[in-house]
N, C-alpha and C. Protein backbone atom coordinates (compact mmCIF):
# COMPACT_ATOMS: atom_id res chain seq x y z
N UNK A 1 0.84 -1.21 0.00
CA UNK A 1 0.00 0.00 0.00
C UNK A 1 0.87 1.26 0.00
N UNK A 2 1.88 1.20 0.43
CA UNK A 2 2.66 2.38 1.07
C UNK A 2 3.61 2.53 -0.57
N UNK A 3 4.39 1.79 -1.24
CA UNK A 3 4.14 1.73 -2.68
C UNK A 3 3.50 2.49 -3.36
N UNK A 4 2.01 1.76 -3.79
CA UNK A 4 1.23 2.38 -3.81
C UNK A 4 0.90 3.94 -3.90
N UNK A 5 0.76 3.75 -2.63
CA UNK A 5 0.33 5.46 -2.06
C UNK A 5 1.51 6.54 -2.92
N UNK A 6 2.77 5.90 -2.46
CA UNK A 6 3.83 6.72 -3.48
C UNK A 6 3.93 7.50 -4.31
N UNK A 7 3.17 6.25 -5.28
CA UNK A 7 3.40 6.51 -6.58
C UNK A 7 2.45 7.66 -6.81
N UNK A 8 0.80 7.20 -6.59
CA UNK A 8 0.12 8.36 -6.76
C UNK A 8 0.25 9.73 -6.78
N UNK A 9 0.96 9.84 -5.56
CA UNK A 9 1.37 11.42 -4.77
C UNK A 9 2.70 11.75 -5.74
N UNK A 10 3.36 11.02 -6.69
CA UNK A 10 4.29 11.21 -7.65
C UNK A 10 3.58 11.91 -8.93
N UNK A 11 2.68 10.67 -8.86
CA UNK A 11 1.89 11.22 -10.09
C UNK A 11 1.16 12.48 -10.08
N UNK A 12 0.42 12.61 -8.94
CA UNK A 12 -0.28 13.79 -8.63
C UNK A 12 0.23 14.99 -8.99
N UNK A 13 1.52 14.99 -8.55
CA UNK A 13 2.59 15.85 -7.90
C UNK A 13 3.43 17.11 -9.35
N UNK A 14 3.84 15.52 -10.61
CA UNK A 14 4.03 15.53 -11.63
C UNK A 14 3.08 16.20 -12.94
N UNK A 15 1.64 16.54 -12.79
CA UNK A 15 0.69 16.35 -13.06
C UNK A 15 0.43 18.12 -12.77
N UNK A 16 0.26 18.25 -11.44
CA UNK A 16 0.72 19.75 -10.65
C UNK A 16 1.31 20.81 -11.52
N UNK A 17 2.59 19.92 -11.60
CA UNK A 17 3.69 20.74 -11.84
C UNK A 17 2.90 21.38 -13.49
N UNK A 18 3.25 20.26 -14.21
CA UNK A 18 2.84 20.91 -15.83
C UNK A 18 1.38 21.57 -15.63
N UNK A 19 0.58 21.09 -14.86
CA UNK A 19 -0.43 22.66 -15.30
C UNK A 19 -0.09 24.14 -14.67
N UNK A 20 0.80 24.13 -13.69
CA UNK A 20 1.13 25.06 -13.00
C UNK A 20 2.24 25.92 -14.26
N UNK A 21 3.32 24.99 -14.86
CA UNK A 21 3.85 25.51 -15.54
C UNK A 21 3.67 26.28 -17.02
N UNK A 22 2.41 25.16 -17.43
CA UNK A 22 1.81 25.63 -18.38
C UNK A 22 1.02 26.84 -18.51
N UNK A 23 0.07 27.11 -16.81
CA UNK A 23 -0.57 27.98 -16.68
C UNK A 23 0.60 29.83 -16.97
N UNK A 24 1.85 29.17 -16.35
CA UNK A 24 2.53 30.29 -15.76
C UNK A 24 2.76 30.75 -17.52
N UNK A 25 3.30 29.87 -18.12
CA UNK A 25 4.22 30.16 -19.71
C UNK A 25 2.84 30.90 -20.44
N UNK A 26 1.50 30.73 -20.45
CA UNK A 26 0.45 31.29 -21.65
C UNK A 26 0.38 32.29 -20.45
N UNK A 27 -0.16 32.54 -19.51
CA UNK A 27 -0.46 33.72 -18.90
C UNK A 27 0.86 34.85 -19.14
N UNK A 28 1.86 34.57 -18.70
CA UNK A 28 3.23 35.26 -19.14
C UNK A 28 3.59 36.02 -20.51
N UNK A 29 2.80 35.20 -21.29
CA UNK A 29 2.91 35.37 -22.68
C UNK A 29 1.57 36.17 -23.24
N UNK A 30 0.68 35.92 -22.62
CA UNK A 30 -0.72 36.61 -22.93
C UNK A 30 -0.31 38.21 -22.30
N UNK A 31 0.14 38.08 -20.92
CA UNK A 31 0.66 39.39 -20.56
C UNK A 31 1.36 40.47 -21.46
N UNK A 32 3.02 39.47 -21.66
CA UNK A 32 3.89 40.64 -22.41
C UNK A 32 2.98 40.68 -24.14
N UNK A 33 2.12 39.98 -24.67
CA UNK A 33 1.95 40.58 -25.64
C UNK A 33 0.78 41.76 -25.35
N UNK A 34 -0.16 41.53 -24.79
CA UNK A 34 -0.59 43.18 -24.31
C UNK A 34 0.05 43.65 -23.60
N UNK A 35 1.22 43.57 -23.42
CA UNK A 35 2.00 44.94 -22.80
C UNK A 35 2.32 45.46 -24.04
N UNK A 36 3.17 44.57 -24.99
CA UNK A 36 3.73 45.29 -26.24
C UNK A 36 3.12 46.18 -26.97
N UNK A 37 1.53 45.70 -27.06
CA UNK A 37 0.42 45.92 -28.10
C UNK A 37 -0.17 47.39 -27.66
N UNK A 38 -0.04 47.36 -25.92
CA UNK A 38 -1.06 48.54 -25.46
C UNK A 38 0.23 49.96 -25.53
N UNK A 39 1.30 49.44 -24.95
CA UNK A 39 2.44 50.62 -24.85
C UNK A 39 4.21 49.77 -24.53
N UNK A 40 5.13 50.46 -24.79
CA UNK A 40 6.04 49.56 -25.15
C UNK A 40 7.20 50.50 -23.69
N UNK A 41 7.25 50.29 -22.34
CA UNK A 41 7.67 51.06 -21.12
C UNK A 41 9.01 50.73 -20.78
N UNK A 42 10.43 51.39 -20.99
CA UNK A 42 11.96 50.96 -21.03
C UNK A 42 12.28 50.78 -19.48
N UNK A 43 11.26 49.70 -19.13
CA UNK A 43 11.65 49.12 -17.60
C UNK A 43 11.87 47.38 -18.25
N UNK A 44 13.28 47.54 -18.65
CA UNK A 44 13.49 46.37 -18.40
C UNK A 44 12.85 45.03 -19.46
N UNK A 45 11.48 45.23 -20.19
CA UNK A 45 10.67 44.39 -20.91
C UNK A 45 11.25 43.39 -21.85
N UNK A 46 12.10 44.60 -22.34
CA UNK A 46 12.84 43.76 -23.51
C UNK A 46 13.59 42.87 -23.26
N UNK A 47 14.51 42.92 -22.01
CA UNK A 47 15.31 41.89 -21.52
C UNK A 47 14.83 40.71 -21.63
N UNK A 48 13.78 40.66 -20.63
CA UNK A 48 12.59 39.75 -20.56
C UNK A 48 12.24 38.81 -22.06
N UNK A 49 11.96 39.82 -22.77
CA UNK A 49 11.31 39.42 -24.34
C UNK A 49 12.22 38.30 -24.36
N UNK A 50 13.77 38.65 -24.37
CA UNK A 50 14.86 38.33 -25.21
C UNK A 50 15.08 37.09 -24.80
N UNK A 51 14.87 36.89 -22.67
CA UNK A 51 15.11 35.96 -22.36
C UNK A 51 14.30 34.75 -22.93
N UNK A 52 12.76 35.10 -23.03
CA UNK A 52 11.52 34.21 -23.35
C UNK A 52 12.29 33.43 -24.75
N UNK A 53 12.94 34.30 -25.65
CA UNK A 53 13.10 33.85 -27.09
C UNK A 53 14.24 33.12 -27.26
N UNK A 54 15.54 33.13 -25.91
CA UNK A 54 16.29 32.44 -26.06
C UNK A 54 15.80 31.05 -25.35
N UNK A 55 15.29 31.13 -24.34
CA UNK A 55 14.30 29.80 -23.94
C UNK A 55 13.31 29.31 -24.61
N UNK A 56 12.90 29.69 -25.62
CA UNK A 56 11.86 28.98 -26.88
C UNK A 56 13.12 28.26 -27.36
N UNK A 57 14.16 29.20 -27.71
CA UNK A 57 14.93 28.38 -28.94
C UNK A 57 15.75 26.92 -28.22
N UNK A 58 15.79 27.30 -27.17
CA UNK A 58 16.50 26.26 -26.61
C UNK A 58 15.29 24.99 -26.13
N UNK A 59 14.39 25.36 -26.07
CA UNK A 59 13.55 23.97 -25.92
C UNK A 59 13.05 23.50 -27.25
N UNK A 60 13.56 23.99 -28.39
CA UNK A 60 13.03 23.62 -30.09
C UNK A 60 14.02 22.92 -30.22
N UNK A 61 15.81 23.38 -30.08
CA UNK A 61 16.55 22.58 -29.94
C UNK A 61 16.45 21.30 -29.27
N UNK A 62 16.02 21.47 -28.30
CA UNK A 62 16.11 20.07 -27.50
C UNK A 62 14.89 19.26 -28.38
């Protein structure tokens, strides 16, 4: 049982994670594109942008 129980709370756990992550990546992305769209503010955004686009490219790679 204790097995068992394990695994579930693995699975659960695993399961968590990707909607949490998924939620975070489209909300993030729904954000900076109405930020871009409504006004474009030199705090920093672009950094951001740049980072998002080098982390796309690197998970296309992979």
């Amino acid at each position: 049982m204790t097995d068992m129980s394990v695994g579930v709370m693995a699975v659960v756990g695993l399961v968590l994670l990707l909607v949490v992550a998924v939620g975070l990546y489209v909300g993030f992305r729904v954000m900076g594109g109405r930020a871009h769209q409504d006004h474009q503010p030199p705090d920093g955004r672009p950094d951001q942008s740049s980072r998002g686009r080098r982390q796309r490219r690197r998970r296309v790679q992979r």
